[in-house]
N, C-alpha and C. Protein backbone atom coordinates (compact mmCIF):
# COMPACT_ATOMS: atom_id res chain seq x y z
N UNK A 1 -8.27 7.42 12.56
CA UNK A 1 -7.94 6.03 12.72
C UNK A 1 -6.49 5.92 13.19
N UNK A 2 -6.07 5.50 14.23
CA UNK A 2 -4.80 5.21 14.33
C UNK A 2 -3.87 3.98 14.03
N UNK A 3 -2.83 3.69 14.40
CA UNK A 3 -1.90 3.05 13.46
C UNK A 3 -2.36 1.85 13.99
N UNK A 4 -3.15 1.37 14.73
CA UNK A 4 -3.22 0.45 15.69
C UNK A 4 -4.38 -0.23 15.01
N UNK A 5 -5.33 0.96 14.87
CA UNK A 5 -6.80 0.11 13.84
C UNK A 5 -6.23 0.07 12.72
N UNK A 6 -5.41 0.42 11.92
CA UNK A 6 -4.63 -0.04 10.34
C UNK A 6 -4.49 -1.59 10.65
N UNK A 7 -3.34 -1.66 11.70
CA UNK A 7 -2.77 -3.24 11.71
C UNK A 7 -4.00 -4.30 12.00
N UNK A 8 -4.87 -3.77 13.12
CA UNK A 8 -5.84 -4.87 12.79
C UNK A 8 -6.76 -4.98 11.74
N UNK A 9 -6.85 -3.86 11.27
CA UNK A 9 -8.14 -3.66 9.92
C UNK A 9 -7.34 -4.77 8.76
N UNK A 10 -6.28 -4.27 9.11
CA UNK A 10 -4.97 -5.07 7.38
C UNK A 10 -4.40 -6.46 7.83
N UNK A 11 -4.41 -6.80 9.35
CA UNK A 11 -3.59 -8.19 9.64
C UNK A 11 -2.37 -8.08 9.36
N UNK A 12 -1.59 -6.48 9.67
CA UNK A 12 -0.04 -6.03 9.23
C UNK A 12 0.44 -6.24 10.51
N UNK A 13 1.61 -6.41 11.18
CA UNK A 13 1.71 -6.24 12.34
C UNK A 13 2.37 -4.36 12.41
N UNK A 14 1.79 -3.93 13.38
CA UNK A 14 1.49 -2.68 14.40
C UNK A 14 2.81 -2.19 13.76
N UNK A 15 4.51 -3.02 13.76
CA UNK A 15 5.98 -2.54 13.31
C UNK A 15 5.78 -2.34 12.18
N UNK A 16 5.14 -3.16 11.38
CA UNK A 16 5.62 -2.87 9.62
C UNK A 16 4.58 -1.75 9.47
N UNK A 17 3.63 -1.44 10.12
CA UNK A 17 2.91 -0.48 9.79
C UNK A 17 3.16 0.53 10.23
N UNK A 18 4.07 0.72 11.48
CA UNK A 18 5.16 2.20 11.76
C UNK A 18 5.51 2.57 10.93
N UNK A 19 6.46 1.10 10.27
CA UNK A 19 7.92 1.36 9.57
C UNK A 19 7.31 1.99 7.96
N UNK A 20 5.84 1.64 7.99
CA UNK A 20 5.94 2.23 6.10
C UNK A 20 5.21 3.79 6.38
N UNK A 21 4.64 3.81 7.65
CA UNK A 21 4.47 5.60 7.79
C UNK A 21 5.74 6.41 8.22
N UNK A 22 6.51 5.51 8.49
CA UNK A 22 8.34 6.55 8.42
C UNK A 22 8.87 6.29 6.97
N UNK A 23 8.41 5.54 6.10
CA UNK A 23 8.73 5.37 4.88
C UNK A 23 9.82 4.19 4.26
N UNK A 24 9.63 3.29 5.10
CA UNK A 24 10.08 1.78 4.81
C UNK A 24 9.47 0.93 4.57
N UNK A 25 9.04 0.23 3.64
CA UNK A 25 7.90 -1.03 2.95
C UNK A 25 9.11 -2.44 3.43
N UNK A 26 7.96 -3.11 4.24
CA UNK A 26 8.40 -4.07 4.96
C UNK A 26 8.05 -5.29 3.94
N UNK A 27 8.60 -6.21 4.00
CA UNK A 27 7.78 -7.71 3.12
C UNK A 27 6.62 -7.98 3.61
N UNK A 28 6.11 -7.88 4.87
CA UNK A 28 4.88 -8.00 4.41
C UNK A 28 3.55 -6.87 4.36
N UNK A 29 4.35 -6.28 3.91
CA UNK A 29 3.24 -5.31 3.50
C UNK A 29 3.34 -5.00 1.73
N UNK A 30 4.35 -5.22 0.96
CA UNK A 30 4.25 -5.42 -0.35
C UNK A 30 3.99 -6.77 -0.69
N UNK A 31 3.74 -8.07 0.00
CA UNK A 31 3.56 -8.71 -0.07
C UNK A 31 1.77 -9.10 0.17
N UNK A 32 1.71 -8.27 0.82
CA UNK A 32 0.12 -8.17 1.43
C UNK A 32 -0.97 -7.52 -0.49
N UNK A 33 0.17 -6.25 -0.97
CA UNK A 33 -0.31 -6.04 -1.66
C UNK A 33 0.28 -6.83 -3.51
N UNK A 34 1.31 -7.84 -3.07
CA UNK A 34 1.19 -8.46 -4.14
C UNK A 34 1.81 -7.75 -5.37
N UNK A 35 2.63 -7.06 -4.84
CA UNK A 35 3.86 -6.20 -5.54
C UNK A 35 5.70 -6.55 -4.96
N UNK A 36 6.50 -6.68 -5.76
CA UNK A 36 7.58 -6.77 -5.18
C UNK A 36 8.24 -5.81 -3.74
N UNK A 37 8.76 -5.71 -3.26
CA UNK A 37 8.97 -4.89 -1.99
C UNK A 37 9.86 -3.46 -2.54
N UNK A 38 10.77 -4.10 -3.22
CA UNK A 38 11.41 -3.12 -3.42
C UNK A 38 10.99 -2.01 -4.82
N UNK A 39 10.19 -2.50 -5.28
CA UNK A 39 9.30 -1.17 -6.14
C UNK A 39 8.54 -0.71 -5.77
N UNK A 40 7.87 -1.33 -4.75
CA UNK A 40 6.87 -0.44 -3.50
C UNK A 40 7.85 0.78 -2.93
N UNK A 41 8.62 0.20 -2.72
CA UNK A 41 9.71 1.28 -1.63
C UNK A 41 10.27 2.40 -2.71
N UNK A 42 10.53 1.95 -4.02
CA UNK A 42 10.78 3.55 -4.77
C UNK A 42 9.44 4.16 -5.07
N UNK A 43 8.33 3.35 -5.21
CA UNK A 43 7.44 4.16 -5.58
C UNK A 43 6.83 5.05 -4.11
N UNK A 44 7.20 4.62 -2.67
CA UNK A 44 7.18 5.75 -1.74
C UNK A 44 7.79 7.05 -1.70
N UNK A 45 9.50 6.18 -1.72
CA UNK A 45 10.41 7.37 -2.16
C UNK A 45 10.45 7.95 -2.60
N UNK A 46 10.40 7.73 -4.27
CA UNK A 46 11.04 8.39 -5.12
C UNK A 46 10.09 8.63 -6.81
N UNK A 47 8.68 8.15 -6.11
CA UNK A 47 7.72 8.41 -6.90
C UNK A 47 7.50 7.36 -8.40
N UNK A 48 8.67 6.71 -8.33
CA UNK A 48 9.12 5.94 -9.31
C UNK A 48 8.05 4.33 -9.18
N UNK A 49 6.83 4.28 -10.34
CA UNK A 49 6.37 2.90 -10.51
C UNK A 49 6.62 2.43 -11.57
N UNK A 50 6.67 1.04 -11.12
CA UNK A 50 6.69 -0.35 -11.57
C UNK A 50 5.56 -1.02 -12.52
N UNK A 51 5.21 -1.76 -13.08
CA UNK A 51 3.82 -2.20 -13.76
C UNK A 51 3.17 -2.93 -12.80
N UNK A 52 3.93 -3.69 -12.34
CA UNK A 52 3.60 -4.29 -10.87
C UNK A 52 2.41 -3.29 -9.67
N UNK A 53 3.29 -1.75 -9.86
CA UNK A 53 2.61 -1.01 -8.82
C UNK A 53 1.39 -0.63 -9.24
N UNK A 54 2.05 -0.06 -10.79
CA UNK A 54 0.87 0.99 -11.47
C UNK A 54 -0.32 -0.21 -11.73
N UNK A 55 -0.18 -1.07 -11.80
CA UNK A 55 -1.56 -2.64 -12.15
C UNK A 55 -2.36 -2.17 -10.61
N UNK A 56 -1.43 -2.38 -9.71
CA UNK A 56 -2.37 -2.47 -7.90
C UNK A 56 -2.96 -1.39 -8.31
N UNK A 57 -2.52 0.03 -8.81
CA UNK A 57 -3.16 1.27 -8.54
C UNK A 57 -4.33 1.18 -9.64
N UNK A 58 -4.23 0.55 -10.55
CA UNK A 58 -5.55 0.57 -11.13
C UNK A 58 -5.05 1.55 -12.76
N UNK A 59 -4.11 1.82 -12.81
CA UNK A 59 -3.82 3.09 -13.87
C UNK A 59 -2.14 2.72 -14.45
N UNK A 60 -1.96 3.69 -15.21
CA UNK A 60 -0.68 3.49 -15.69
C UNK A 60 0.27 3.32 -15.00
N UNK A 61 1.93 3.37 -15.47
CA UNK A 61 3.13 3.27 -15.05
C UNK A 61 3.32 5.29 -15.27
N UNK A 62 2.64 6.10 -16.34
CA UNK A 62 3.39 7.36 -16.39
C UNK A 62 1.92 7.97 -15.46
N UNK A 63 0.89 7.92 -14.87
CA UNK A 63 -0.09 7.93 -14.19
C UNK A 63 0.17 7.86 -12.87
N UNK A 64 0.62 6.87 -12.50
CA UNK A 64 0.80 5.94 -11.06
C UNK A 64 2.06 7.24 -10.80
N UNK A 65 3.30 7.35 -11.68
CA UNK A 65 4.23 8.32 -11.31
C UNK A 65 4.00 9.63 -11.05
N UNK A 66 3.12 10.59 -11.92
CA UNK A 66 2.18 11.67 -12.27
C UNK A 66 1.59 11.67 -10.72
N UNK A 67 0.80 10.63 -10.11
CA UNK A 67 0.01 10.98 -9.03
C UNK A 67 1.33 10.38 -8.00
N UNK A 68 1.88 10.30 -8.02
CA UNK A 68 3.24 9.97 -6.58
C UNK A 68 3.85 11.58 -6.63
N UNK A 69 4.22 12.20 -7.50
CA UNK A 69 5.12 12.93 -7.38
C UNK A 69 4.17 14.20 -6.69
N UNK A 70 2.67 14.63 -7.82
CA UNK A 70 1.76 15.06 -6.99
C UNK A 70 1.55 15.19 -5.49
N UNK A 71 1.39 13.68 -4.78
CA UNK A 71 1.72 13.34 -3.49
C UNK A 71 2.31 13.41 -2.48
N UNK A 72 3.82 13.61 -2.95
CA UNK A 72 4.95 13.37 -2.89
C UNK A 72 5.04 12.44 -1.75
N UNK A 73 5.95 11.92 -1.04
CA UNK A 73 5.93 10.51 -0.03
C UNK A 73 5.16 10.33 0.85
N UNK A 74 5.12 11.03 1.35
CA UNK A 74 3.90 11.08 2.50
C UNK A 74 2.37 10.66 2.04
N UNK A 75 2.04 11.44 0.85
CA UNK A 75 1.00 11.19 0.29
C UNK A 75 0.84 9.61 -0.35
N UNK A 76 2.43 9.20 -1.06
CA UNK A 76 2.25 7.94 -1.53
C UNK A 76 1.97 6.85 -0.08
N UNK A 77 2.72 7.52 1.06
CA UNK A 77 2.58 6.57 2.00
C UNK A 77 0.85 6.30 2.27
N UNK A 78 0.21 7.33 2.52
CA UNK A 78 -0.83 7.49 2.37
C UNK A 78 -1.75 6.53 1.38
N UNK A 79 -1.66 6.32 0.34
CA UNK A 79 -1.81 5.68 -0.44
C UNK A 79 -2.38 4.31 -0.18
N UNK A 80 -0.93 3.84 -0.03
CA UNK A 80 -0.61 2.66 0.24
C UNK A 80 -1.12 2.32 1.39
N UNK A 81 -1.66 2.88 2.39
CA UNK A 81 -2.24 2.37 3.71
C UNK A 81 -3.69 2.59 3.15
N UNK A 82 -4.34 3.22 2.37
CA UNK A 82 -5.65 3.50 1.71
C UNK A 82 -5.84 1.79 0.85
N UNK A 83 -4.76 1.54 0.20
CA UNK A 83 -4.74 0.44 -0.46
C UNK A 83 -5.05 -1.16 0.09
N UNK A 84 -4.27 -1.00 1.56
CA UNK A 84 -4.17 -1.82 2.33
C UNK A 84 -5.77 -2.25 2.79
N UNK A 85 -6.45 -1.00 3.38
CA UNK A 85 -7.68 -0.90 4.31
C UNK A 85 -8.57 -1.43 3.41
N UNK A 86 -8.28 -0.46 1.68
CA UNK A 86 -9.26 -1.25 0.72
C UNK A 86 -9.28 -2.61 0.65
N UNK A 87 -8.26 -3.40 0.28
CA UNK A 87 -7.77 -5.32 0.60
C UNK A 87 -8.20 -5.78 1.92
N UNK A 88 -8.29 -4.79 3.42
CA UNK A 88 -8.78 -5.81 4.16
C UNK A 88 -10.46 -6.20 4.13
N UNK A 89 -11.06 -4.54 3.22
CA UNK A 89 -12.53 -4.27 3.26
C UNK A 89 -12.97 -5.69 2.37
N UNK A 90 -12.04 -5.86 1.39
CA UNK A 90 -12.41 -6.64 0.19
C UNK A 90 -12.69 -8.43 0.37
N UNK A 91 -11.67 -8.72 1.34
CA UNK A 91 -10.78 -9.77 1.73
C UNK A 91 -12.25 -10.17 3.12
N UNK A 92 -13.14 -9.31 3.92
CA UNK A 92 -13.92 -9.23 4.96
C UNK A 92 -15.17 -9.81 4.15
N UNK A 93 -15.20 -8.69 3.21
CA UNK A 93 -16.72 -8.86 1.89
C UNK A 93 -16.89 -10.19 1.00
N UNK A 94 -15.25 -10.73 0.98
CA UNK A 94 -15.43 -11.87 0.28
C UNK A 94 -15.89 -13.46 1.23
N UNK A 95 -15.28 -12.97 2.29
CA UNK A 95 -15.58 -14.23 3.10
C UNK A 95 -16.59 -14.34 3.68
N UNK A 96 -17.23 -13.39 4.16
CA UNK A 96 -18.50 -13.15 4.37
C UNK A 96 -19.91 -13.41 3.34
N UNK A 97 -19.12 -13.17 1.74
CA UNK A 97 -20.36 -13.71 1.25
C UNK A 97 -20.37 -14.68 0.49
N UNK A 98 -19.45 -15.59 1.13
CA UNK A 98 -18.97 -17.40 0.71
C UNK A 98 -19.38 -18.26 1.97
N UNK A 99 -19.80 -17.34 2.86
CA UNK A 99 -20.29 -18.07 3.69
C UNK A 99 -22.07 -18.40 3.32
């Protein structure tokens, strides 16, 4: 999949979705996921989550850290674009069956 089907799959624009596979969390992409920006961005970096993050991930705060460091950035970046695709799958499924 390239970076190109991310932004339309997620409704990110094509830049913020460069900028968080070079490892910069843009506002709207922690915003997309409904976490502050800047605990998104240590938890890329520096493996370091938030309750905020570890809630999106589904698991703890010493869990959410445990599987970042595992990862290490790349992998969290990874993640987080896994996270994204999941919200647009979700966000497609819901409107579709409110119609």
């Amino acid at each position: 999949m390239s970076l190109m089907d991310i932004a339309l799959r997620t409704g990110i624009p094509l830049t913020d979705i460069e900028d968080l596979v070079r490892g910069t969390v843009t506002d709207n992409v922690a915003q997309r996921l409904g976490v502050p920006q800047l605990a998104l961005q240590e938890f890329v970096r520096h493996g370091q989550a938030s309750a905020k993050v570890a809630h999106r991930l589904g698991m703890s705060m010493a869990a959410a850290e445990e599987l970042a460091q595992f990862l290490g950035s790349e992998g969290a970046i990874g993640l987080v674009l896994g996270l994204l695709l999941g919200l647009s799958g979700f966000e497609h499924k819901t409107v579709a069956s409110a119609r």
